[in-house]
PDB file of N, CA and C in Angstrom:
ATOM      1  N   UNK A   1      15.587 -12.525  23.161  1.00  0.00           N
ATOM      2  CA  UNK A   1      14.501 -11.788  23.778  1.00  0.00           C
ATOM      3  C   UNK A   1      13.204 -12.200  23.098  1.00  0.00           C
ATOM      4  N   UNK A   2      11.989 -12.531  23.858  1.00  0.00           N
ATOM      5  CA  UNK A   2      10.816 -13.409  23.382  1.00  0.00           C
ATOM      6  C   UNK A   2       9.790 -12.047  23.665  1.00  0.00           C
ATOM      7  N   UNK A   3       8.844 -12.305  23.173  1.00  0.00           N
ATOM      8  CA  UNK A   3       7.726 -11.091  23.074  1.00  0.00           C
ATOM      9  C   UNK A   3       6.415 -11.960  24.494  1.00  0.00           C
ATOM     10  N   UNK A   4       6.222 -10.871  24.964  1.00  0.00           N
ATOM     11  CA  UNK A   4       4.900 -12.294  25.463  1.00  0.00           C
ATOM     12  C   UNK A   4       3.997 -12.554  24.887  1.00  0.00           C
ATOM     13  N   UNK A   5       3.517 -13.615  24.710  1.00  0.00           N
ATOM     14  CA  UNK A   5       2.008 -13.944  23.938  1.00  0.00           C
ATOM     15  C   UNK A   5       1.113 -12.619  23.942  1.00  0.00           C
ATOM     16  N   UNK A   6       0.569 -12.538  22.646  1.00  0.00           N
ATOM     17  CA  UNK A   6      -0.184 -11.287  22.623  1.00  0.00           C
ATOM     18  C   UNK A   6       0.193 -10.396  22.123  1.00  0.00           C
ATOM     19  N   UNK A   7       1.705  -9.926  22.564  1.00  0.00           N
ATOM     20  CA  UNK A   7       2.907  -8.567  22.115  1.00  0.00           C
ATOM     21  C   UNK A   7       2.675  -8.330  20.845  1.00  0.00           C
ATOM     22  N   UNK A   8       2.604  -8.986  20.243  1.00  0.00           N
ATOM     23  CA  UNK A   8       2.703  -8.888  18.473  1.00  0.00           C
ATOM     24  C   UNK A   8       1.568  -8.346  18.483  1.00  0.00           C
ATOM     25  N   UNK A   9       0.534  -8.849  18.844  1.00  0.00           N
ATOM     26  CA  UNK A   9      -0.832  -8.367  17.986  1.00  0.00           C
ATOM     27  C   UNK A   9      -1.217  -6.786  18.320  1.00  0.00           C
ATOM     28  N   UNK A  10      -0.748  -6.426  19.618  1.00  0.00           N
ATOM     29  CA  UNK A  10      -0.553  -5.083  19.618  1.00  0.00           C
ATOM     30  C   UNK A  10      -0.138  -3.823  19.097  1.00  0.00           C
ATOM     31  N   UNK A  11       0.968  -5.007  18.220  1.00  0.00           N
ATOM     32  CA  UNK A  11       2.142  -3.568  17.810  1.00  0.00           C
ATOM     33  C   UNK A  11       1.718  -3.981  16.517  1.00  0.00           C
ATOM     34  N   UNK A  12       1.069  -5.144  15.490  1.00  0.00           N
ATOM     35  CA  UNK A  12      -0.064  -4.669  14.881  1.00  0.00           C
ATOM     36  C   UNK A  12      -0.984  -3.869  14.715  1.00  0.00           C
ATOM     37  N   UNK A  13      -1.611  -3.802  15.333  1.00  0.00           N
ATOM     38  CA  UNK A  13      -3.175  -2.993  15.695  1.00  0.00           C
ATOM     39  C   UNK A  13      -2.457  -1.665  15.814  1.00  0.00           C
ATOM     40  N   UNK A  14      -1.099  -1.255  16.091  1.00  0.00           N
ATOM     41  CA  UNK A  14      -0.779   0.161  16.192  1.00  0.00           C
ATOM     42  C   UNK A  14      -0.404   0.535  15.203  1.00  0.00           C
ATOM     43  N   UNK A  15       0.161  -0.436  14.442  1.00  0.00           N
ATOM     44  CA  UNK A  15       1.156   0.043  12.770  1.00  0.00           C
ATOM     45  C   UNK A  15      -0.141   0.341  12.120  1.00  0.00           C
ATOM     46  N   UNK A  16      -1.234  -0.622  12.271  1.00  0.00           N
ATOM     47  CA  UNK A  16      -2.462  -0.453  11.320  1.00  0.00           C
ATOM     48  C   UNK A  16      -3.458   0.676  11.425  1.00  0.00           C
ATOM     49  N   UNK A  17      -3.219   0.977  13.096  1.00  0.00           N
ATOM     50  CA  UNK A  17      -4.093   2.034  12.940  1.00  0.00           C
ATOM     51  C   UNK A  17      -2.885   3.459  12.549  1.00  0.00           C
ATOM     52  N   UNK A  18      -2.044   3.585  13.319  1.00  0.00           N
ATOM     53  CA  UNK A  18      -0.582   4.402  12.211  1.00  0.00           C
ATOM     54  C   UNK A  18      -1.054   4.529  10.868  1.00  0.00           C
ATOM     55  N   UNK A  19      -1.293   3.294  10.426  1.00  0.00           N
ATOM     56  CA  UNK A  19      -1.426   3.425   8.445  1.00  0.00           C
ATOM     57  C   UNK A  19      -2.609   3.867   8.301  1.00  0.00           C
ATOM     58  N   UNK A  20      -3.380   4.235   8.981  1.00  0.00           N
ATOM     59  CA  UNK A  20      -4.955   4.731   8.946  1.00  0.00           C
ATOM     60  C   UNK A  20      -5.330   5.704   7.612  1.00  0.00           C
ATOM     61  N   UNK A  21      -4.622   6.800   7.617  1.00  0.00           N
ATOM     62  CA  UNK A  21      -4.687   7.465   6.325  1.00  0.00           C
ATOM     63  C   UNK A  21      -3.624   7.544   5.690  1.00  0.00           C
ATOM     64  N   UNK A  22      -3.962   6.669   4.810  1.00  0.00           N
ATOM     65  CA  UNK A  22      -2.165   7.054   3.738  1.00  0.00           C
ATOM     66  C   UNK A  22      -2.112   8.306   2.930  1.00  0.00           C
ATOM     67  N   UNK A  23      -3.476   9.212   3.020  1.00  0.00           N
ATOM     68  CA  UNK A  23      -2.694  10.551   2.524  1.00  0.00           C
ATOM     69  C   UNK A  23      -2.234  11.471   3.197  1.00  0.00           C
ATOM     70  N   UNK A  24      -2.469  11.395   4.678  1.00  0.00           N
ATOM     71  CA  UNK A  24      -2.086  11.926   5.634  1.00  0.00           C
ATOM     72  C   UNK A  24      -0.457  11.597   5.966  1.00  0.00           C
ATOM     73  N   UNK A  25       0.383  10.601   5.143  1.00  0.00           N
ATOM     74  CA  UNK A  25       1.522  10.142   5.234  1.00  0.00           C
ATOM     75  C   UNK A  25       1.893  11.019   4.321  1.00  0.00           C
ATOM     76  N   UNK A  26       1.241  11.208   3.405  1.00  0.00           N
ATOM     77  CA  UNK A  26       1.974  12.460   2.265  1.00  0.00           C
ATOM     78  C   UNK A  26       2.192  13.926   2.756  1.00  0.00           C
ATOM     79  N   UNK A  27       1.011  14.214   2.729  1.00  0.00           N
ATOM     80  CA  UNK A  27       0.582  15.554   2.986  1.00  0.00           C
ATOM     81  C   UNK A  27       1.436  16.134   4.014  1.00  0.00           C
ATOM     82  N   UNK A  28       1.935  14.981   4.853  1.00  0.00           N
ATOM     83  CA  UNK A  28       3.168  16.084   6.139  1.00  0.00           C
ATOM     84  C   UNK A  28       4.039  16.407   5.311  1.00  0.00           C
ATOM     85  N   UNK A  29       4.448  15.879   3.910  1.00  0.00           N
ATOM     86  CA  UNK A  29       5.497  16.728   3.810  1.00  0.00           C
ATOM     87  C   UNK A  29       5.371  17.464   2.013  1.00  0.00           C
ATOM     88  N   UNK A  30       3.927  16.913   1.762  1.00  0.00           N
ATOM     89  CA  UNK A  30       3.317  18.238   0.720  1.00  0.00           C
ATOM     90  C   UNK A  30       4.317  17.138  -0.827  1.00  0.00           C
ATOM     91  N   UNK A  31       4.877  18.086  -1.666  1.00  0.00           N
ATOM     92  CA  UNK A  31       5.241  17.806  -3.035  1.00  0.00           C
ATOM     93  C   UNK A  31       7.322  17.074  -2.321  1.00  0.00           C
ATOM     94  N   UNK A  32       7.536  17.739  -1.296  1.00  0.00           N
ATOM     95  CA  UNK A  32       8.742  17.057  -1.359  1.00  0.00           C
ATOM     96  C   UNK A  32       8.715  15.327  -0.375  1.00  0.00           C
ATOM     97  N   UNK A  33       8.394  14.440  -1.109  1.00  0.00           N
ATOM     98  CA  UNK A  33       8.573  13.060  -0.284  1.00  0.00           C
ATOM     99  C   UNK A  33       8.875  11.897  -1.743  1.00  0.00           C
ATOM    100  N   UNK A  34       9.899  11.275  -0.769  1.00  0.00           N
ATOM    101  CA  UNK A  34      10.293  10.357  -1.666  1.00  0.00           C
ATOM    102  C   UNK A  34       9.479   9.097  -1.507  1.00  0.00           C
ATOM    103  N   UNK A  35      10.496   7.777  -2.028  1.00  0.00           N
ATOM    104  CA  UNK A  35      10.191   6.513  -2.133  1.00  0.00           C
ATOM    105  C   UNK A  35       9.395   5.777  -0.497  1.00  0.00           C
ATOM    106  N   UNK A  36      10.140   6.256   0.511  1.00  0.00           N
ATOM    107  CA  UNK A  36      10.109   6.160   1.721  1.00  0.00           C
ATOM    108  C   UNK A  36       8.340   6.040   1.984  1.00  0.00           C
ATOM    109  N   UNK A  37       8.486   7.336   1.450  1.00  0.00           N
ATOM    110  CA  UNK A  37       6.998   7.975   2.443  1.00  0.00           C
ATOM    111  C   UNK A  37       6.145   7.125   1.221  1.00  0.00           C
ATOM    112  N   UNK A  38       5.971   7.077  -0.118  1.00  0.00           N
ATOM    113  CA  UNK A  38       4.998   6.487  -1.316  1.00  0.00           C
ATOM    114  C   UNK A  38       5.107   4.706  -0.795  1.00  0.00           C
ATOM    115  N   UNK A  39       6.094   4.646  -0.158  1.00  0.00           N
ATOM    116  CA  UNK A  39       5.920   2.744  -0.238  1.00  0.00           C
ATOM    117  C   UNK A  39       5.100   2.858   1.288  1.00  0.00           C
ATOM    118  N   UNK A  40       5.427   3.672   2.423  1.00  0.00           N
ATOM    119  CA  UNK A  40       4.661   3.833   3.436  1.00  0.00           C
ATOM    120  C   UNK A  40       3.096   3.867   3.415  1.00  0.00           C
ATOM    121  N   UNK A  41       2.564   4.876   2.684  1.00  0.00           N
ATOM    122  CA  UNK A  41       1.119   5.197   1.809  1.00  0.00           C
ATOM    123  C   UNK A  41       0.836   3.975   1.343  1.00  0.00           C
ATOM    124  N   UNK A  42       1.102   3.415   0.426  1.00  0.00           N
ATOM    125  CA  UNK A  42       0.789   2.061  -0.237  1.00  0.00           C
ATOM    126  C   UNK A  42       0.535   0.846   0.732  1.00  0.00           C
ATOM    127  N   UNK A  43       1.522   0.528   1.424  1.00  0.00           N
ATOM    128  CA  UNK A  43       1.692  -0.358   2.624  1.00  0.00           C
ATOM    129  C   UNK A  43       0.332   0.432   3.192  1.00  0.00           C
ATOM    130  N   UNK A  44      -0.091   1.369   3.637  1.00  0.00           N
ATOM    131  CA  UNK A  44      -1.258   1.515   4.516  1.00  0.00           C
ATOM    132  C   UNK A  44      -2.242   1.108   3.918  1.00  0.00           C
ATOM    133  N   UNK A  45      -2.705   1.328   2.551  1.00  0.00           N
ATOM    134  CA  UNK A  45      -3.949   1.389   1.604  1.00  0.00           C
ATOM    135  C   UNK A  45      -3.720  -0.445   1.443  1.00  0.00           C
ATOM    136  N   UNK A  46      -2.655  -1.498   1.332  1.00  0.00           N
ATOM    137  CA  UNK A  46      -2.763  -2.517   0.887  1.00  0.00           C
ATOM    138  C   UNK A  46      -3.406  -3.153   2.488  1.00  0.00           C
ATOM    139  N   UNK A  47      -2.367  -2.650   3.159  1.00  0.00           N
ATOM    140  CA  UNK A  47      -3.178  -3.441   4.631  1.00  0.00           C
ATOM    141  C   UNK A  47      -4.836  -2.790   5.158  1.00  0.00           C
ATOM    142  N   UNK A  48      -5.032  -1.725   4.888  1.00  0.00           N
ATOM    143  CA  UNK A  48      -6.702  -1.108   4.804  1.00  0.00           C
ATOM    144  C   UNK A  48      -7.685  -1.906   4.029  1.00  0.00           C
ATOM    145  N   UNK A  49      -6.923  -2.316   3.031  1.00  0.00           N
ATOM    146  CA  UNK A  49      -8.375  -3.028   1.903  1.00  0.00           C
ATOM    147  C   UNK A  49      -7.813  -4.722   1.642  1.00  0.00           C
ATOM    148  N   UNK A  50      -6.842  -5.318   2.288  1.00  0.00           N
ATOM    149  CA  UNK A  50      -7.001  -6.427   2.461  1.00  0.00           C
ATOM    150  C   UNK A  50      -7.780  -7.084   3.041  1.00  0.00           C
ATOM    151  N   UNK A  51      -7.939  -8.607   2.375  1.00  0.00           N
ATOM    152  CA  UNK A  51      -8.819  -9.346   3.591  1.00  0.00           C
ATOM    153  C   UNK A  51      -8.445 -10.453   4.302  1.00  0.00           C
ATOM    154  N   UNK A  52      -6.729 -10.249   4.515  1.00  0.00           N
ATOM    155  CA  UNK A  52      -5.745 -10.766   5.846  1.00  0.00           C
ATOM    156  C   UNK A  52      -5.679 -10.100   6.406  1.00  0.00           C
ATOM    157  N   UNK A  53      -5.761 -10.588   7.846  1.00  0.00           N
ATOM    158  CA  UNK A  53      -4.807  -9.704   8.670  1.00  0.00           C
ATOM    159  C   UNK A  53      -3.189  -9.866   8.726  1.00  0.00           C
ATOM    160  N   UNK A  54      -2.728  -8.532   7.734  1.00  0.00           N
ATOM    161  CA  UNK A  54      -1.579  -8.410   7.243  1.00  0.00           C
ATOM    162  C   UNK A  54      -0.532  -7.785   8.245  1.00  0.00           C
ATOM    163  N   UNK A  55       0.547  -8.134   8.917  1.00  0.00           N
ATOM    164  CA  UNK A  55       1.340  -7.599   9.677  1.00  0.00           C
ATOM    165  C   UNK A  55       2.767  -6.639   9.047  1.00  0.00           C
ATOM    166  N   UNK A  56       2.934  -7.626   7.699  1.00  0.00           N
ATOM    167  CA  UNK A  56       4.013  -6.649   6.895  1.00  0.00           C
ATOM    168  C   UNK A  56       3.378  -6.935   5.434  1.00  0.00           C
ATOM    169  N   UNK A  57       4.165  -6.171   4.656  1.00  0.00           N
ATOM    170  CA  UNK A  57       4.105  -6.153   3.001  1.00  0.00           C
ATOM    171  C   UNK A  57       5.570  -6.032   2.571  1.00  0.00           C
ATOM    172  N   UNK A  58       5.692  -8.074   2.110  1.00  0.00           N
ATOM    173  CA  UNK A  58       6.934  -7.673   1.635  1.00  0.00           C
ATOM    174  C   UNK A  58       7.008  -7.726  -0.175  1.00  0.00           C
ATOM    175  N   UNK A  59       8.237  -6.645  -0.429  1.00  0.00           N
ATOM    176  CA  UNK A  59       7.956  -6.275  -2.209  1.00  0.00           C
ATOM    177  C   UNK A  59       7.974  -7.436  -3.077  1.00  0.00           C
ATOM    178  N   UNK A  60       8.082  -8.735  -2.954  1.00  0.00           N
ATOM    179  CA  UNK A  60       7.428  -9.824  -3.665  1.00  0.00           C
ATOM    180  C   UNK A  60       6.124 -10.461  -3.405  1.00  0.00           C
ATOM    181  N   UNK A  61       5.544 -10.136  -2.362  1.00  0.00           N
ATOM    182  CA  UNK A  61       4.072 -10.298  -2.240  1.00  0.00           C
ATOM    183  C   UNK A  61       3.074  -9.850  -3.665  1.00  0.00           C
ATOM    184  N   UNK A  62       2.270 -10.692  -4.013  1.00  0.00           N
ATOM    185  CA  UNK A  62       1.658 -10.277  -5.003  1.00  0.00           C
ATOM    186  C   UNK A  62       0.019  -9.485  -4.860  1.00  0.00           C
ATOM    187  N   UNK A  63      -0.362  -8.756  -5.328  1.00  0.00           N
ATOM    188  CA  UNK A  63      -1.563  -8.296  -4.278  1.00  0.00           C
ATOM    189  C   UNK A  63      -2.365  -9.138  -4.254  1.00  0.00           C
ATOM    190  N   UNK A  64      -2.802  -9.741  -5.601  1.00  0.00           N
ATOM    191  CA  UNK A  64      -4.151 -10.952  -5.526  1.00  0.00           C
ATOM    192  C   UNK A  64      -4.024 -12.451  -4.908  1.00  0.00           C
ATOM    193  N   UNK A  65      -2.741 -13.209  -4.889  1.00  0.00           N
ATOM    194  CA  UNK A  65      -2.377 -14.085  -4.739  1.00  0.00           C
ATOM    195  C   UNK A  65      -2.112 -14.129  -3.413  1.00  0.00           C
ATOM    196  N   UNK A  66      -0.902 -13.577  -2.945  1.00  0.00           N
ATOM    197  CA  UNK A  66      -0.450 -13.072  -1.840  1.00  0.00           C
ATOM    198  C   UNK A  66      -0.733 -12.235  -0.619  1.00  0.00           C
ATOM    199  N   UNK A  67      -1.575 -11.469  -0.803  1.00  0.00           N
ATOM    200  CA  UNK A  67      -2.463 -10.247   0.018  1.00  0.00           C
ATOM    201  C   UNK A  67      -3.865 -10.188   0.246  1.00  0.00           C
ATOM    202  N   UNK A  68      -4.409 -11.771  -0.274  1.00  0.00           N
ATOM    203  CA  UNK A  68      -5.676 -11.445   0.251  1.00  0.00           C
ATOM    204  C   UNK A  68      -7.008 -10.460  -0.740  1.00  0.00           C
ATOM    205  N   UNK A  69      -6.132  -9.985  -1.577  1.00  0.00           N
ATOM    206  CA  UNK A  69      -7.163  -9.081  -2.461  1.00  0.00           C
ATOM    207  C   UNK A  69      -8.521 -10.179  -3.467  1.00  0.00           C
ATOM    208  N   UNK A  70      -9.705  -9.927  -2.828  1.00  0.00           N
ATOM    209  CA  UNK A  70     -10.843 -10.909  -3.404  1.00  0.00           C
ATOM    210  C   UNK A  70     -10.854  -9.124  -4.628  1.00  0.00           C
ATOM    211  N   UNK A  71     -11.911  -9.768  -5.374  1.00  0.00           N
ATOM    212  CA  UNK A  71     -12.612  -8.454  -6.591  1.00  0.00           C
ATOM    213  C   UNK A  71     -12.688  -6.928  -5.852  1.00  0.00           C
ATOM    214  N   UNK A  72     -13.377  -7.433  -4.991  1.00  0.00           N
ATOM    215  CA  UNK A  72     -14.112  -6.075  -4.015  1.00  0.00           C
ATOM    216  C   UNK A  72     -13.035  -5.282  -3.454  1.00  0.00           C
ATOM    217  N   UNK A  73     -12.504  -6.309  -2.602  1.00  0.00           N
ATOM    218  CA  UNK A  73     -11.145  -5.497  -2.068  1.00  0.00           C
ATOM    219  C   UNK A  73     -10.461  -4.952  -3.189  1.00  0.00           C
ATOM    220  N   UNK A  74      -9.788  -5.506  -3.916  1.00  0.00           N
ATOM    221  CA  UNK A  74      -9.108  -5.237  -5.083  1.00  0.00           C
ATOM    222  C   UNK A  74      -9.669  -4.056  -5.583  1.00  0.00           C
ATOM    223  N   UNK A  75     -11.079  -3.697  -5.794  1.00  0.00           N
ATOM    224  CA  UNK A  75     -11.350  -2.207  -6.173  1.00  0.00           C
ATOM    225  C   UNK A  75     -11.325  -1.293  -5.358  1.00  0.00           C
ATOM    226  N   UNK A  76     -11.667  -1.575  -4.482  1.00  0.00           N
ATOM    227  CA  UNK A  76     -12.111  -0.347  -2.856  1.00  0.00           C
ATOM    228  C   UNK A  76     -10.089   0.116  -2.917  1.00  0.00           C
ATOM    229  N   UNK A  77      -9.112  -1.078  -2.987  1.00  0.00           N
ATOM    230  CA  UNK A  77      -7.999  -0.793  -2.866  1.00  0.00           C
ATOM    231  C   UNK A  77      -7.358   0.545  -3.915  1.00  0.00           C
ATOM    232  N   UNK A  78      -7.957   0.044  -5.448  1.00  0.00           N
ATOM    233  CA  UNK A  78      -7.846   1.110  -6.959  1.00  0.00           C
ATOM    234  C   UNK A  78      -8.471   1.993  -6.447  1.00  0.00           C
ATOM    235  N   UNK A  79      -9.810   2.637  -5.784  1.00  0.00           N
ATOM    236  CA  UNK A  79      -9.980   3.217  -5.530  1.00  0.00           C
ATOM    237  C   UNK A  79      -9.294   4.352  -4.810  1.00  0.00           C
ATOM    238  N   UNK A  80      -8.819   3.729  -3.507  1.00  0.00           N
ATOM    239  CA  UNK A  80      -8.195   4.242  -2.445  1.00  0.00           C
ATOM    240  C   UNK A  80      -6.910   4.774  -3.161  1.00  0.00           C
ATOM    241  N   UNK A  81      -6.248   3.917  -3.716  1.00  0.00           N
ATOM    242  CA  UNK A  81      -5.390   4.504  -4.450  1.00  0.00           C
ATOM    243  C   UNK A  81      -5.644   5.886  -5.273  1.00  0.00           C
ATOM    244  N   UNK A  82      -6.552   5.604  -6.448  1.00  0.00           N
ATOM    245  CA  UNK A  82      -6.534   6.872  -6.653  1.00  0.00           C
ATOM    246  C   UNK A  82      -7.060   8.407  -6.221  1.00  0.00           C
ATOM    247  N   UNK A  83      -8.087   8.055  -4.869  1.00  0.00           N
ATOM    248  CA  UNK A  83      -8.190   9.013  -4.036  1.00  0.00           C
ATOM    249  C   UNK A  83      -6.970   9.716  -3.112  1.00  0.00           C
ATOM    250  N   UNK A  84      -6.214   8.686  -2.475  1.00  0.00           N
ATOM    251  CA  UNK A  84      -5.602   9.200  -2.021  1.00  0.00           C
ATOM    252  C   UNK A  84      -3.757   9.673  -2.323  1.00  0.00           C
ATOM    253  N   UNK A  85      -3.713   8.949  -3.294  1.00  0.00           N
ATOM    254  CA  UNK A  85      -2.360   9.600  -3.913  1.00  0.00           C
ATOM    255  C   UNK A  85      -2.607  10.298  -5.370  1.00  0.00           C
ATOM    256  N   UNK A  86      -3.794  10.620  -5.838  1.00  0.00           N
ATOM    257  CA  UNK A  86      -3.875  11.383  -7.095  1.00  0.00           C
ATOM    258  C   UNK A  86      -3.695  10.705  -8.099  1.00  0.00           C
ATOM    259  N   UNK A  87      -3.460   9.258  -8.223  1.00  0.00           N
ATOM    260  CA  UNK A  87      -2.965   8.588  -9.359  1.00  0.00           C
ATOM    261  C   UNK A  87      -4.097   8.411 -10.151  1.00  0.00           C
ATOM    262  N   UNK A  88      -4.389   7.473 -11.821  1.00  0.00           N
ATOM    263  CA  UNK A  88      -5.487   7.268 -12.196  1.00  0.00           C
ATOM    264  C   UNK A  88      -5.283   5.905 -13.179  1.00  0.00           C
ATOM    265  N   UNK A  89      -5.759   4.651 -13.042  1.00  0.00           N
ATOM    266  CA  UNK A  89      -5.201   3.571 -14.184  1.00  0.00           C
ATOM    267  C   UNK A  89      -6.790   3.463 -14.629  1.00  0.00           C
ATOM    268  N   UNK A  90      -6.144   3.302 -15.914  1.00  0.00           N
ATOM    269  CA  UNK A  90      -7.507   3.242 -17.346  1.00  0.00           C
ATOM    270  C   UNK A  90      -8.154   1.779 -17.084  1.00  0.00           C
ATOM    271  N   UNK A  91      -9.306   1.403 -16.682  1.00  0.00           N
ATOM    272  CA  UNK A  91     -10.135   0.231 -16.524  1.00  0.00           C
ATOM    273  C   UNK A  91      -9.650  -0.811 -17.668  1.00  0.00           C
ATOM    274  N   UNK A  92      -9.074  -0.605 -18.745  1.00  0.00           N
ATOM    275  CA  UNK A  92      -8.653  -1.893 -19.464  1.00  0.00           C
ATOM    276  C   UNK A  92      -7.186  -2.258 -18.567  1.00  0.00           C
ATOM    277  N   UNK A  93      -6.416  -1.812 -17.448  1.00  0.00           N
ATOM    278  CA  UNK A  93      -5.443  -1.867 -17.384  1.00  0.00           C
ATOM    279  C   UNK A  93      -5.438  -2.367 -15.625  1.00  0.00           C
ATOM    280  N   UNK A  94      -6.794  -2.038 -15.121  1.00  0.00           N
ATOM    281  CA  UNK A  94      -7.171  -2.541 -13.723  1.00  0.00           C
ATOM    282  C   UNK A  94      -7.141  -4.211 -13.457  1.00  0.00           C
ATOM    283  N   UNK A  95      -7.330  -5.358 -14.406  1.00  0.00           N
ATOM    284  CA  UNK A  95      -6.805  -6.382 -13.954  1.00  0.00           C
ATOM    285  C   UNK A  95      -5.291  -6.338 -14.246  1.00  0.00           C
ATOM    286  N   UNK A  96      -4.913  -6.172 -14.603  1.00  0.00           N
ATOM    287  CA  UNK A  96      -3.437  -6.172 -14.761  1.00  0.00           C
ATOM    288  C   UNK A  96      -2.687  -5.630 -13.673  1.00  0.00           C
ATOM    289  N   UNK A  97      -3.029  -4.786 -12.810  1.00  0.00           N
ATOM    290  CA  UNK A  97      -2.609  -4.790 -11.213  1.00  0.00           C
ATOM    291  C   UNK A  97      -2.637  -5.927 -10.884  1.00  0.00           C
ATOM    292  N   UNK A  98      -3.854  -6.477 -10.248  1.00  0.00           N
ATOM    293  CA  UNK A  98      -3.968  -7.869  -9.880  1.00  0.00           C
ATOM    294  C   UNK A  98      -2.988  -8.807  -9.651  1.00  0.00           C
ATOM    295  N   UNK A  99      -2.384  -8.778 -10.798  1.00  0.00           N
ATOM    296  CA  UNK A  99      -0.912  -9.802 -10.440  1.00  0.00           C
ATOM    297  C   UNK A  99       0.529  -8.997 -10.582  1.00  0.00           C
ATOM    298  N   UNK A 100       0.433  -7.685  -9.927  1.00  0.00           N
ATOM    299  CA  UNK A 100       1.464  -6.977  -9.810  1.00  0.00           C
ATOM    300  C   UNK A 100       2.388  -7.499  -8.362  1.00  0.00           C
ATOM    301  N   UNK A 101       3.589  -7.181  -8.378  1.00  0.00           N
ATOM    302  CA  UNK A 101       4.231  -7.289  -6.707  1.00  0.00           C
ATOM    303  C   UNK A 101       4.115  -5.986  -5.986  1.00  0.00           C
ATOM    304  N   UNK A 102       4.617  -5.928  -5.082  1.00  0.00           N
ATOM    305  CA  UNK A 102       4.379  -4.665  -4.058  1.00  0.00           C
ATOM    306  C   UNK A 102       5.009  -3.618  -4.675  1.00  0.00           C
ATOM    307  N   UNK A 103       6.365  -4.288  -5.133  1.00  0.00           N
ATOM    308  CA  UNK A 103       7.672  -3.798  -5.844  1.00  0.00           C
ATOM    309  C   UNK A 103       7.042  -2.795  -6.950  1.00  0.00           C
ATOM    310  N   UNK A 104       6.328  -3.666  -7.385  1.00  0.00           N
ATOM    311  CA  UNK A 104       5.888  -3.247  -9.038  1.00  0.00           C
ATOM    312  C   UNK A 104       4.165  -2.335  -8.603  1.00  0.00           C
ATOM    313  N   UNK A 105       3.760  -2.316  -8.034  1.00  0.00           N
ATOM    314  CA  UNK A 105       3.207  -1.384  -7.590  1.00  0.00           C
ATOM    315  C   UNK A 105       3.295   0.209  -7.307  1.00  0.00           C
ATOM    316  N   UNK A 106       4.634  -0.011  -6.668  1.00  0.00           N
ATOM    317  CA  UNK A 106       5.165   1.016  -6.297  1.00  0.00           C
ATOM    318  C   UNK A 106       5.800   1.552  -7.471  1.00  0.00           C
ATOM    319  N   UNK A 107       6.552   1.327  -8.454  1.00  0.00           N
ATOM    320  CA  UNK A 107       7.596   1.725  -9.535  1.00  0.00           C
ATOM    321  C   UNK A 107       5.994   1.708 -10.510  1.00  0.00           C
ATOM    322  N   UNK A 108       4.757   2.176 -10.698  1.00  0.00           N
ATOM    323  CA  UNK A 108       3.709   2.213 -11.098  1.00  0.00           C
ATOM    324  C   UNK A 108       3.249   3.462 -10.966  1.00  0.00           C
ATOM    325  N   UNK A 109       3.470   3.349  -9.501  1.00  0.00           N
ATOM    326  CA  UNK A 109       2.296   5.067  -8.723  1.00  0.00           C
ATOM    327  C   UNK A 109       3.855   5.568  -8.795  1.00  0.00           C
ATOM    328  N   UNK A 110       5.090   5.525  -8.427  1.00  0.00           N
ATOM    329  CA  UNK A 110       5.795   6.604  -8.805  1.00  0.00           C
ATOM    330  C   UNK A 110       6.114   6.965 -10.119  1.00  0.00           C
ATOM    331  N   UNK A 111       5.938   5.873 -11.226  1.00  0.00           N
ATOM    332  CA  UNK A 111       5.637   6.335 -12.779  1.00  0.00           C
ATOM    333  C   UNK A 111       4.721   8.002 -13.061  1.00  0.00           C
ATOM    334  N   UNK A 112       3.846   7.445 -12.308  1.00  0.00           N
ATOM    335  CA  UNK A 112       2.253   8.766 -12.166  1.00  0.00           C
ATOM    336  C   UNK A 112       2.947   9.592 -11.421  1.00  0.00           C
ATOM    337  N   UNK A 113       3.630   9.444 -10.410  1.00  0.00           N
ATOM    338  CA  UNK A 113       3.879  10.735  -9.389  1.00  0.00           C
ATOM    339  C   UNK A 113       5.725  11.112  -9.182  1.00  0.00           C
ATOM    340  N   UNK A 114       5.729  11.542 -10.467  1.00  0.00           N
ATOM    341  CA  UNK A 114       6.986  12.008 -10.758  1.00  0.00           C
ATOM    342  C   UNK A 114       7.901  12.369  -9.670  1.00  0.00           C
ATOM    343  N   UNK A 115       7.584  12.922  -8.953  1.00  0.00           N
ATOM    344  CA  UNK A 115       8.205  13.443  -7.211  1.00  0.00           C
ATOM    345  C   UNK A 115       8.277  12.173  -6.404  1.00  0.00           C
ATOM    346  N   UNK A 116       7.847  10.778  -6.475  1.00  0.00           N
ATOM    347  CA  UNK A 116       8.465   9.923  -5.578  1.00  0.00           C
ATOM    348  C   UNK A 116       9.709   8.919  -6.205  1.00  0.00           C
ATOM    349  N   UNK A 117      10.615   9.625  -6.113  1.00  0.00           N
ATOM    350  CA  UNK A 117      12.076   8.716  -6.560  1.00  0.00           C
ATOM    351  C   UNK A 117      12.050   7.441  -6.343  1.00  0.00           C
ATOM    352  N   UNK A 118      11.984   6.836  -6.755  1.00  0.00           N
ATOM    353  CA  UNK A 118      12.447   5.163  -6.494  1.00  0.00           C
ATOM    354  C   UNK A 118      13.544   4.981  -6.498  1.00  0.00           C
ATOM    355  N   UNK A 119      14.426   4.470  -5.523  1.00  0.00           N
ATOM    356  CA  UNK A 119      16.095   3.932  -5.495  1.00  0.00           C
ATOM    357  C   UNK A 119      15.736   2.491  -6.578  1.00  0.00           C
ATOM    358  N   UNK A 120      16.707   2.371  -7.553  1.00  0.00           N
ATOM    359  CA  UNK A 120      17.107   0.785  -7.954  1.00  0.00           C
ATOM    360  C   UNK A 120      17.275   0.222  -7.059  1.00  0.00           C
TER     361      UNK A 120
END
């Protein structure tokens, strides 16, 4: 089964606008959400402040290398992050994201946010 030309970029433009607020991915379900919903949030905020047009985020993607993250993006992204999931990383420790994976991103903000379980 073939998509028709075009198909894709649609169901892009819907996941992306879907990921529109990644705290609004939390907040439906308040203090109880796991890994699910925190890699969902993240995936929205990485495809929001990239500067690809990103269709997936897979957990070996690196953010700076891999995702498109120039300086700017890369902060507006720390930012977003810590606006919208409550998290907070100490400015000696902000390049050191930079060459994190998606993976390691995530096992980061659920470090900070004790309530999102990470499966091994």
């Amino acid at each position: 089964m073939s998509l028709a030309p075009g198909a894709g970029e649609g169901l892009a433009a819907r996941r992306r606008q879907e990921c529109a607020d990644p705290g609004s991915i939390l907040a439906k379900r308040g203090d109880d959400v796991g890994s699910n919903e925190l890699r969902g949030a993240l995936e929205a905020i990485v495809m929001r402040n990239s500067r690809l047009d990103l269709r997936a985020v897979r957990d070996d993607h690196r953010l700076a290398a891999d995702l498109g993250f120039d300086s700017l993006a890369f902060l507006l992204a720390v930012g977003d992050l810590e606006s919208n999931l409550k998290v907070s990383f100490p400015l000696e420790r902000i390049d050191d994201l930079r060459n994190l994976t998606f993976r390691d991103l995530v096992q980061v903000v659920s470090e900070q946010r004790p309530q999102f379980a990470v499966e091994g």
